[in-house]
Protein backbone atom coordinates (compact mmCIF):
# COMPACT_ATOMS: atom_id res chain seq x y z
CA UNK A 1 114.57 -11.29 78.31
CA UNK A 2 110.62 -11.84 77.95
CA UNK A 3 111.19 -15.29 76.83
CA UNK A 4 113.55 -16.14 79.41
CA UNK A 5 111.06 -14.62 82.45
CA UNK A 6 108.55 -16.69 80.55
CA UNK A 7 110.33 -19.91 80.06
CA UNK A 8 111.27 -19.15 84.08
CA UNK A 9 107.65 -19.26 85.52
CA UNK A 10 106.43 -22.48 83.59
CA UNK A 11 109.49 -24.39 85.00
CA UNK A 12 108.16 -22.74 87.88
CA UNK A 13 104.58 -23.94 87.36
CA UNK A 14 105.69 -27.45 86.03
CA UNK A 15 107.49 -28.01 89.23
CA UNK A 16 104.69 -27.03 91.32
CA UNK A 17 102.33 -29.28 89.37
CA UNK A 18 104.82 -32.05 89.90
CA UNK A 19 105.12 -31.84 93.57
CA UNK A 20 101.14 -31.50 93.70
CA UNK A 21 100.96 -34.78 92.04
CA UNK A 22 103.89 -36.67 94.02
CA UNK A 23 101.72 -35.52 97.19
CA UNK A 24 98.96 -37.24 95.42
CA UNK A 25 100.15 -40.28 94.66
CA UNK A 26 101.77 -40.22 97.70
CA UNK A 27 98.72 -40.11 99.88
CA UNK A 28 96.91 -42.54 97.63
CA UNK A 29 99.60 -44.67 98.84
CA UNK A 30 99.64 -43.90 102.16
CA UNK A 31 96.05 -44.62 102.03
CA UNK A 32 96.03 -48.34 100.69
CA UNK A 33 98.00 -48.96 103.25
CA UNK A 34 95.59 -47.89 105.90
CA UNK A 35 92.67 -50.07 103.89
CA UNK A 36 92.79 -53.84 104.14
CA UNK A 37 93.04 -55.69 100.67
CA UNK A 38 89.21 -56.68 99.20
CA UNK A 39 88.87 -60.93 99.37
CA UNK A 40 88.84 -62.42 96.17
CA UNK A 41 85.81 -64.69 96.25
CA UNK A 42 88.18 -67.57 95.36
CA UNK A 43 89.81 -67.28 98.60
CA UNK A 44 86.44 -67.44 100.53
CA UNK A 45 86.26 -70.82 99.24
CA UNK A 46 86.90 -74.17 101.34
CA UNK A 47 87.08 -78.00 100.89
CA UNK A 48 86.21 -80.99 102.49
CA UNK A 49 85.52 -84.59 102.16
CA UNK A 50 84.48 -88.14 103.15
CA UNK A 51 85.05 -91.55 101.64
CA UNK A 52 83.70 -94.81 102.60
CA UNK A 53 84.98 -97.97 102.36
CA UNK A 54 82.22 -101.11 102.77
CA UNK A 55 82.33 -104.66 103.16
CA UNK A 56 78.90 -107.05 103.03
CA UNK A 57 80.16 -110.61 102.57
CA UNK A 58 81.81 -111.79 105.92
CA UNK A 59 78.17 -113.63 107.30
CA UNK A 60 75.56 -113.52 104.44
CA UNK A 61 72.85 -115.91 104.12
CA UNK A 62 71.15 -115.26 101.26
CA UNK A 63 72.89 -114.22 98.08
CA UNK A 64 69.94 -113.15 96.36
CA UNK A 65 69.05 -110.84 98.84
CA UNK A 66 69.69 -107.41 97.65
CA UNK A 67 68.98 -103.70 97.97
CA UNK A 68 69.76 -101.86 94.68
CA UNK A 69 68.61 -98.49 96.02
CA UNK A 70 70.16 -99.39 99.21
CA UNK A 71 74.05 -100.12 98.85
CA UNK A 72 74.64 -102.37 95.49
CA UNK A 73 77.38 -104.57 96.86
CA UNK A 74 74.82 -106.56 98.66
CA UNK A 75 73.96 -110.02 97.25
CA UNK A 76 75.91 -111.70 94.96
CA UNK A 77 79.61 -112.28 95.32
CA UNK A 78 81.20 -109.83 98.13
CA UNK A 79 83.37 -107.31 97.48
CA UNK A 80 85.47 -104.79 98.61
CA UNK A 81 83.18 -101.20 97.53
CA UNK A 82 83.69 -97.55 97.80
CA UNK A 83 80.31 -96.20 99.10
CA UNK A 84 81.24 -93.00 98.52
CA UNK A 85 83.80 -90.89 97.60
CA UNK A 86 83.25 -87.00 98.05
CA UNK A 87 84.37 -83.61 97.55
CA UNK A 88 82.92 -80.33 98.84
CA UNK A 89 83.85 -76.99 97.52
CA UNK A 90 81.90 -74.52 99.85
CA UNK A 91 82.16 -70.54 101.19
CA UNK A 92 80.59 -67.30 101.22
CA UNK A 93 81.67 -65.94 97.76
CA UNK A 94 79.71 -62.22 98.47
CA UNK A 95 77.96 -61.68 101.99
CA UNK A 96 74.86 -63.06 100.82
CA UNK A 97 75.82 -65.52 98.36
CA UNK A 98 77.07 -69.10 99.10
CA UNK A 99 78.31 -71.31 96.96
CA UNK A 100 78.18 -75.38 97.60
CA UNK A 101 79.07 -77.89 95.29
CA UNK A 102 79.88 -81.57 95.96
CA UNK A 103 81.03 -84.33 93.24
CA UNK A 104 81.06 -87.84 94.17
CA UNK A 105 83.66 -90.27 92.80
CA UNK A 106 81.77 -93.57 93.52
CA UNK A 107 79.03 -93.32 91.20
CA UNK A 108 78.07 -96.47 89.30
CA UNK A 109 76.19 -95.61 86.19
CA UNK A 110 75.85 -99.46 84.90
CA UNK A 111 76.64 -102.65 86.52
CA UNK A 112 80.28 -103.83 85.69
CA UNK A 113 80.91 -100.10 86.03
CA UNK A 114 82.57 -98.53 88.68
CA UNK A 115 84.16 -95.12 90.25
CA UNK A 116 82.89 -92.48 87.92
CA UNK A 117 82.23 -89.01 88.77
CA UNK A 118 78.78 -87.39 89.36
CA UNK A 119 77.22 -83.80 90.57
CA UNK A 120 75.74 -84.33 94.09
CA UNK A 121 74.99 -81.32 94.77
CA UNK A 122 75.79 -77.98 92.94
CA UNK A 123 73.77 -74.84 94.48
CA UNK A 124 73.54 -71.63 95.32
CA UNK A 125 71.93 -69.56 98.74
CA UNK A 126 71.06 -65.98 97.54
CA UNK A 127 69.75 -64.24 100.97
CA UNK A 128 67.67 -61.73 101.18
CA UNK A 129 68.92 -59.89 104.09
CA UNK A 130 72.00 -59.50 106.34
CA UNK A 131 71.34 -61.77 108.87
CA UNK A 132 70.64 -64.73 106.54
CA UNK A 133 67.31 -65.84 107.76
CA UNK A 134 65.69 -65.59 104.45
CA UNK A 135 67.26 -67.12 101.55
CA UNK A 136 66.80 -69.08 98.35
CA UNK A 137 68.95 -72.22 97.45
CA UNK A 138 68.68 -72.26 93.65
CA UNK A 139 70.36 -75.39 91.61
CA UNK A 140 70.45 -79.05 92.73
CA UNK A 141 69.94 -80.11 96.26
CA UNK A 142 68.24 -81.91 98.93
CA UNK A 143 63.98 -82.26 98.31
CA UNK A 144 63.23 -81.02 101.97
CA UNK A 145 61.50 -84.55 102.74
CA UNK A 146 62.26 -86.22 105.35
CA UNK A 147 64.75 -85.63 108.35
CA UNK A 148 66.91 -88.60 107.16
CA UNK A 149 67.18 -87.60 103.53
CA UNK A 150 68.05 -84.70 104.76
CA UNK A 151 70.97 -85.98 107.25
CA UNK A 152 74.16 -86.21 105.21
CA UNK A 153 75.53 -89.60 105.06
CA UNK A 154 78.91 -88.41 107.06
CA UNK A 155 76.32 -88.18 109.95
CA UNK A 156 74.13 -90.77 109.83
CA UNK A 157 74.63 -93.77 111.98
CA UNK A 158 73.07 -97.05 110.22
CA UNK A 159 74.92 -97.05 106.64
CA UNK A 160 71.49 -96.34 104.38
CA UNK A 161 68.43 -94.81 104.47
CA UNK A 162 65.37 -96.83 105.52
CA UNK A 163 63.45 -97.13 102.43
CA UNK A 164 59.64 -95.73 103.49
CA UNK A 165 60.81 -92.32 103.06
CA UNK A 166 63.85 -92.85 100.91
CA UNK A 167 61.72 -94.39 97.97
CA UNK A 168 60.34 -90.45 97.70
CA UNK A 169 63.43 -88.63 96.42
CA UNK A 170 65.82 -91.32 95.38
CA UNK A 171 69.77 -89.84 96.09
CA UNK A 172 67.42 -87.24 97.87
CA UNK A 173 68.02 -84.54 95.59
CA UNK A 174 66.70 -83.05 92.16
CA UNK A 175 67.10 -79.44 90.55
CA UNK A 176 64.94 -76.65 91.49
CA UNK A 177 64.60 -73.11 93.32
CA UNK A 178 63.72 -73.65 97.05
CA UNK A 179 63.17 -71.11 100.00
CA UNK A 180 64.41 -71.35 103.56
CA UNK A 181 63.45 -69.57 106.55
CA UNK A 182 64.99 -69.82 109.85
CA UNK A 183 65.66 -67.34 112.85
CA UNK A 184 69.87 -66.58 113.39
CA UNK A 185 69.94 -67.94 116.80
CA UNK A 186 68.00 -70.85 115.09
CA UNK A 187 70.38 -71.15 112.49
CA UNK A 188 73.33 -71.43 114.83
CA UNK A 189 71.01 -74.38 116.41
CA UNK A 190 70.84 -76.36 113.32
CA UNK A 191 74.60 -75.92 113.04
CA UNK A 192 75.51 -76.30 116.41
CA UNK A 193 73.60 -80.09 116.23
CA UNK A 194 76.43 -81.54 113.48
CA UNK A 195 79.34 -80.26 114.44
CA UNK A 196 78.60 -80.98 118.20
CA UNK A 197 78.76 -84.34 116.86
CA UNK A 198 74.70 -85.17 117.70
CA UNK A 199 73.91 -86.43 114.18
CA UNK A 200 71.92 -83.10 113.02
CA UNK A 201 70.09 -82.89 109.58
CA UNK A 202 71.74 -79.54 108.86
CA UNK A 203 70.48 -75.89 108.06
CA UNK A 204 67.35 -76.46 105.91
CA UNK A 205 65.22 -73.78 108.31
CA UNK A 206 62.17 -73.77 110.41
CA UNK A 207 60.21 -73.54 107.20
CA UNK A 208 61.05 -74.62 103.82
CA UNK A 209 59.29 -74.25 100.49
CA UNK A 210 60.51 -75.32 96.85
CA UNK A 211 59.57 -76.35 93.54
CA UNK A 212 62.03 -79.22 91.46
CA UNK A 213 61.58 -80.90 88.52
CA UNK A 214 60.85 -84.50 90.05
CA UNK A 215 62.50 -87.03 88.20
CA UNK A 216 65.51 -86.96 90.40
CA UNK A 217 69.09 -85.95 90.26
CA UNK A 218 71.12 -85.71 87.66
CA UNK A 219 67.52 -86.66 85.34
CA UNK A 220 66.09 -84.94 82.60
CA UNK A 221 62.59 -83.44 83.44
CA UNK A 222 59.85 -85.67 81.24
CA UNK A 223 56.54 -83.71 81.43
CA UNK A 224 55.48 -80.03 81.86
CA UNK A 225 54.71 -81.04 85.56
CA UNK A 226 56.83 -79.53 88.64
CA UNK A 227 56.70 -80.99 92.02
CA UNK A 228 55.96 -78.63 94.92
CA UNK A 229 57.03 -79.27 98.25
CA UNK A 230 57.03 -78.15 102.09
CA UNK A 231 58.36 -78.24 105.60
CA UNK A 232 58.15 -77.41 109.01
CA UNK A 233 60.43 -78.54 111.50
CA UNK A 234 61.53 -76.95 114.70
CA UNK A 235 64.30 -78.03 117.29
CA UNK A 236 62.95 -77.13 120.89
CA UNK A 237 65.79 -76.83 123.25
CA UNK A 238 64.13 -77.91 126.51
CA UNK A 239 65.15 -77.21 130.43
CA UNK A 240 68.65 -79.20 130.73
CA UNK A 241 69.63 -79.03 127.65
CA UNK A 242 67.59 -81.59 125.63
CA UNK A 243 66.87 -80.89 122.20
CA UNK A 244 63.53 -82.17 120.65
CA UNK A 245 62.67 -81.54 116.59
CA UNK A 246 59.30 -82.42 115.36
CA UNK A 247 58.76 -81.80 111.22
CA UNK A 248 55.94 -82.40 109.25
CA UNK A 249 56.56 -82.64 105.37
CA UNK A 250 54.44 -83.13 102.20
CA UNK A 251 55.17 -83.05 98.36
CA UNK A 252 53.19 -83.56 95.02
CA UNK A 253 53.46 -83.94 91.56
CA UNK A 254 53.30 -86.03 88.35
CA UNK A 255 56.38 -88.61 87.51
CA UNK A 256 56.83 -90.09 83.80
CA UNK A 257 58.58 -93.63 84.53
CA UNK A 258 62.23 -93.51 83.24
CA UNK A 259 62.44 -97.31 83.24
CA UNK A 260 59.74 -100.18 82.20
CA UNK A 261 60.21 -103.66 80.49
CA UNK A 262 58.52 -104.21 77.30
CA UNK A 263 54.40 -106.19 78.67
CA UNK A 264 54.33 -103.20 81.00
CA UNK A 265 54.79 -100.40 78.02
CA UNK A 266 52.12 -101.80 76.72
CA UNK A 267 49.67 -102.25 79.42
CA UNK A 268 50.69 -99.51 81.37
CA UNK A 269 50.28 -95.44 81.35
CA UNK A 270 53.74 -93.96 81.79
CA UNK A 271 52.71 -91.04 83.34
CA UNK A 272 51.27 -91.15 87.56
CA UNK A 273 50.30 -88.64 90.42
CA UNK A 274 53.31 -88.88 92.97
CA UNK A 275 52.28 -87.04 96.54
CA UNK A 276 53.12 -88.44 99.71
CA UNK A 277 52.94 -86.79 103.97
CA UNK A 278 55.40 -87.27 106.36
CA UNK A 279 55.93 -86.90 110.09
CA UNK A 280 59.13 -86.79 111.90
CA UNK A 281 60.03 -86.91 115.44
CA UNK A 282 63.85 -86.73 116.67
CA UNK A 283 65.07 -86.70 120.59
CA UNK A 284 68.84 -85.81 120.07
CA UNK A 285 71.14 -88.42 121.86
CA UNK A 286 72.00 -86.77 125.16
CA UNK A 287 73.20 -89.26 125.42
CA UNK A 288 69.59 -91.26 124.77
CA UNK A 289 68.72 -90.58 121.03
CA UNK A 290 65.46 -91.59 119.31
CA UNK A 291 64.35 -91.10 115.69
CA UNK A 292 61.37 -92.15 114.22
CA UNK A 293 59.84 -91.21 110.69
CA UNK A 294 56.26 -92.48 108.80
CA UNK A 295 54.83 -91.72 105.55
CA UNK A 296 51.67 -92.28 103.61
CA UNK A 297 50.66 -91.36 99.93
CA UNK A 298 50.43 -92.79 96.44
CA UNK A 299 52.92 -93.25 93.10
CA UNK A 300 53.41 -95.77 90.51
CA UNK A 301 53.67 -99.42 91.84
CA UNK A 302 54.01 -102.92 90.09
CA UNK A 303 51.01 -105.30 90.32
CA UNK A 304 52.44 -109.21 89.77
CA UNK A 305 48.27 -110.03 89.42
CA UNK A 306 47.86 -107.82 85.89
CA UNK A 307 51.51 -107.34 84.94
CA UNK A 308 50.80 -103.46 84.93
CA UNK A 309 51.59 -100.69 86.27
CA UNK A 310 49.41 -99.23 88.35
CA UNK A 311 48.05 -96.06 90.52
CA UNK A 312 48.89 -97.22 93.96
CA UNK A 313 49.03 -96.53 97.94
CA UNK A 314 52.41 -96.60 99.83
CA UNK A 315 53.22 -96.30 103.45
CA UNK A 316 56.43 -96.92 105.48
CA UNK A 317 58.67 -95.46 108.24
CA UNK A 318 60.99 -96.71 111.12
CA UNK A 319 61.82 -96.53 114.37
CA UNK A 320 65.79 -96.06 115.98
CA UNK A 321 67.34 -96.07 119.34
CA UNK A 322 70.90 -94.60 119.47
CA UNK A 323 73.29 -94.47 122.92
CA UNK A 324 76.11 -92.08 122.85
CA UNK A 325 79.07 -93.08 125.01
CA UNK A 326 81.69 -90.52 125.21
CA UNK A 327 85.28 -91.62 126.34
CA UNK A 328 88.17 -88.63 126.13
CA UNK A 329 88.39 -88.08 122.43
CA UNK A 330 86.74 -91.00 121.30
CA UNK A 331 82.59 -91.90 120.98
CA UNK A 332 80.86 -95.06 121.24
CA UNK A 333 77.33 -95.91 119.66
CA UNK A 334 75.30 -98.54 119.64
CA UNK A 335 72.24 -98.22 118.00
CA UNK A 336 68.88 -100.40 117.04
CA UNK A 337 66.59 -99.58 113.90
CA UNK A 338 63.19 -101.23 112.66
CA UNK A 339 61.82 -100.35 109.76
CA UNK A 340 59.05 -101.10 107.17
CA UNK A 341 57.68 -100.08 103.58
CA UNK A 342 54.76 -101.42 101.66
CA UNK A 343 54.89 -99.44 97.87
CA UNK A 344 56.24 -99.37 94.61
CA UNK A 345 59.94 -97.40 94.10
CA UNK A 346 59.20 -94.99 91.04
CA UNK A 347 62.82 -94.97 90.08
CA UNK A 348 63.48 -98.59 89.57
CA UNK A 349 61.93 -100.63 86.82
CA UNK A 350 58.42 -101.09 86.44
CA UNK A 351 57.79 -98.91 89.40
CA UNK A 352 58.86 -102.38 91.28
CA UNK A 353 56.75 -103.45 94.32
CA UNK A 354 58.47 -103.84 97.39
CA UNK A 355 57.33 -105.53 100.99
CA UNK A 356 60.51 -104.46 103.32
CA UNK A 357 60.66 -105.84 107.15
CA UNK A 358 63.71 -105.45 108.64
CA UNK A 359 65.98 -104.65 111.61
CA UNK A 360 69.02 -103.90 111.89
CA UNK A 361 71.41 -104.03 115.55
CA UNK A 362 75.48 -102.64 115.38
CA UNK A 363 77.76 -99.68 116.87
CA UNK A 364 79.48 -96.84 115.51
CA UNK A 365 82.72 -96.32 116.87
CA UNK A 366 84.91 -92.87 116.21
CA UNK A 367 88.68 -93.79 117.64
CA UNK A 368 89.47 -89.91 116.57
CA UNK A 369 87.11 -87.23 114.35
CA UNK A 370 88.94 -88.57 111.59
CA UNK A 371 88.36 -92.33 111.84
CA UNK A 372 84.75 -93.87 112.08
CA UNK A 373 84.16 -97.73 111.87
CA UNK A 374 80.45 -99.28 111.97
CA UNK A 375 79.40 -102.74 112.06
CA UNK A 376 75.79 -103.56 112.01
CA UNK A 377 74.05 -106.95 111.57
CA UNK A 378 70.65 -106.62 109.10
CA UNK A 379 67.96 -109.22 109.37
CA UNK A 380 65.89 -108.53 106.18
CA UNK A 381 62.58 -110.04 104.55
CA UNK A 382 62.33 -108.46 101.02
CA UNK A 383 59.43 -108.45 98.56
CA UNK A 384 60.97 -107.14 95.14
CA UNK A 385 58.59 -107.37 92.35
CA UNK A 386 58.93 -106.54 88.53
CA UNK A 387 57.91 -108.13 85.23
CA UNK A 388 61.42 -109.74 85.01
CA UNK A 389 60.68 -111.00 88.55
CA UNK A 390 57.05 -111.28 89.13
CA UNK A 391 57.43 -113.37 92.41
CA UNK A 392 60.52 -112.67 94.32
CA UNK A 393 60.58 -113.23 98.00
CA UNK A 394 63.95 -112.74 99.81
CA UNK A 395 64.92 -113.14 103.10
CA UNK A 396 68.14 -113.63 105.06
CA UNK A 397 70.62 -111.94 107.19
CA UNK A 398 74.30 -110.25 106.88
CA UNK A 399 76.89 -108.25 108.82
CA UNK A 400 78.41 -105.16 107.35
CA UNK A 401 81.23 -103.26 107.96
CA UNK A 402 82.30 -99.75 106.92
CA UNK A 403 84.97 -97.77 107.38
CA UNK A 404 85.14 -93.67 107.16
CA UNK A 405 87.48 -91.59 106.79
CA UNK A 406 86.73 -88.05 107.34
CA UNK A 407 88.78 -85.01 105.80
């Protein structure tokens, strides 16, 4: 009879226990419900994309006229050529990290060679507080030189960068740690300026500060030496809406030449001081848009005289007049652009010597925010010197077309 009563109260206790824990589990259940499933960071993640389809042979005058850092279907016999060809995968993987990285599918790693793949831009903004307004972009990105450089070429209106400012940070990026300040409402500002279709730079802050490798993207570093660079730019929104954004910029370090013929290895040091100053100046297009950029400073440069390579001063900029004409869902543009550069590109061989004049008149036309066509006519007089090409004056004039398709 003991064992029985005893056998009686643990089923007894068992059951209780049981019930306990089907309450439990039941709650727990209850409450998952309540609480909305954590994002994976793979679903914070986004893509988007360009591609750009050129054309430079319709009206071309001079065949030997070319611009290698440029677009390298000029000169030569025309062709049908994929500018670019891009992919972004962007988001906000944790609420203060974001992730950006952006192949390109038009790279050209040797001549005869086309349509290979190639990091961009692969980078990462850790902020440092919940509003975002301090933050460091760590990886490969943009060199904060330059308001142009810093314009994605989805935005920009003449097809290429002018070369003054350009020459600094070829493909305007290289691998480093940089920091970015900017106020939130400042922030929206910057972002409200591109998608509102003005032709913005993008979020790089009020005040940026960073220090790369310098010997470009996608380059192994060479010396010891890292480049240090800074920038200030603010965009004033003025009574009636206009939007003004002056910058000032500087940078400095050594560069080891990646590319030299065989008399200037021997003549020549390989390794030179690379600083240069900027100042920019941008009046949105409301619908009157003007953009003007000038640098000074010193690098590597060619000299045809000694067949060397030698310490030497640089200075270039432009000027541009834009017109935006707004019709229902389409935009008009024409646009005007002078510009000139006296220096030696570090990144091309022998540190070659350029004289650039040149002008450029055409329109950018978006049917839809999908489509964008531009046709621009370029009157150019080159000076491209090297020790394969010691004299080498070019000058001529072409029209080229582009089409864009944005995705």
């Amino acid at each position: 009879m003991e064992l029985l009563k005893g056998l009686r109260v643990s089923l007894f206790l068992l059951f209780v226990v049981f019930a306990a824990s089907a309450n439990v589990v039941e709650d727990d259940s209850s409450s998952t419900k309540a609480t909305a499933p954590v994002k994976k960071w793979y679903e914070s993640l986004n893509i988007r994309g360009y591609a750009q389809l050129r054309y430079n042979g319709l009206i071309q005058t001079n065949p030997d006229l070319e611009c290698a850092q440029c677009d390298r279907s000029w000169g030569g016999d025309p062709e049908f050529f994929f500018r670019r060809i891009r992919l972004v995968f962007y988001g906000n993987v944790h609420e203060r990290v974001y992730v950006y990285i952006q192949p390109d599918f038009a790279s050209s790693p040797a001549s005869g060679r086309l349509h290979f793949a190639q990091i961009r831009d692969a980078y990462f903004d850790l902020s440092l507080d919940k509003k975002k307004e301090f933050r460091f972009r760590v990886g490969q990105s943009k060199v904060p030189f330059g308001f142009e450089n810093l314009q994605s070429s989805q935005n920009r209106i003449p097809l290429d960068r002018h070369d003054g400012i350009n020459s600094a940070v070829a493909n305007e990026r290289d691998m480093g740690v940089f920091f970015y300040y900017a106020p939130q409402h400042i922030r929206k500002r910057l972002s409200w300026l591109v998608s509102s279709g003005l032709k913005g730079s993008g979020d790089y802050g009020v005040l940026g500060l960073g220090v790369y490798n310098g010997q470009l993207a996608n380059s192994p570093e060479l010396n010891r030496n890292k480049h240090v660079v800074g920038r200030i730019s603010y965009p004033f929104l003025l009574p009636g809406g206009q939007i003004i954004e002056p910058g000032i910029q500087a940078y400095r370090g050594f560069y080891v030449l990646p590319s030299r013929s065989e008399i200037t290895q021997e003549n020549s040091p390989s390794e030179f001081l690379d600083q240069r100053a900027a100042a920019s100046f941008i009046v949105y297009p409301q619908p009157l848009g003007i953009q003007a950029e000038y640098n000074i400073g010193t690098g590597p440069r060619f000299n045809p005289e000694t067949m060397s390579i030698e310490q030497g001063r640089l200075h270039g900029g432009y000027v541009q007049v834009s017109y935006f004409i707004r019709s229902g869902g389409s935009l008009f543009i024409p646009f005007a652009r002078w510009h000139y550069f006296d220096g030696g590109k570090k990144h091309e061989l022998d540190a070659r010597s350029y004289v650039v004049n040149e002008q450029e008149i055409g329109f950018e036309w978006q049917p839809n925010p999908f489509v964008e066509l531009v046709a621009m006519y370029t009157f150019s007089d080159r000076t491209f010197e090297d020790a394969l090409r010691p004299i080498n004056r070019q000058a001529g004039s072409l029209l080229r077309l582009q089409l864009q398709v944005n995705f």
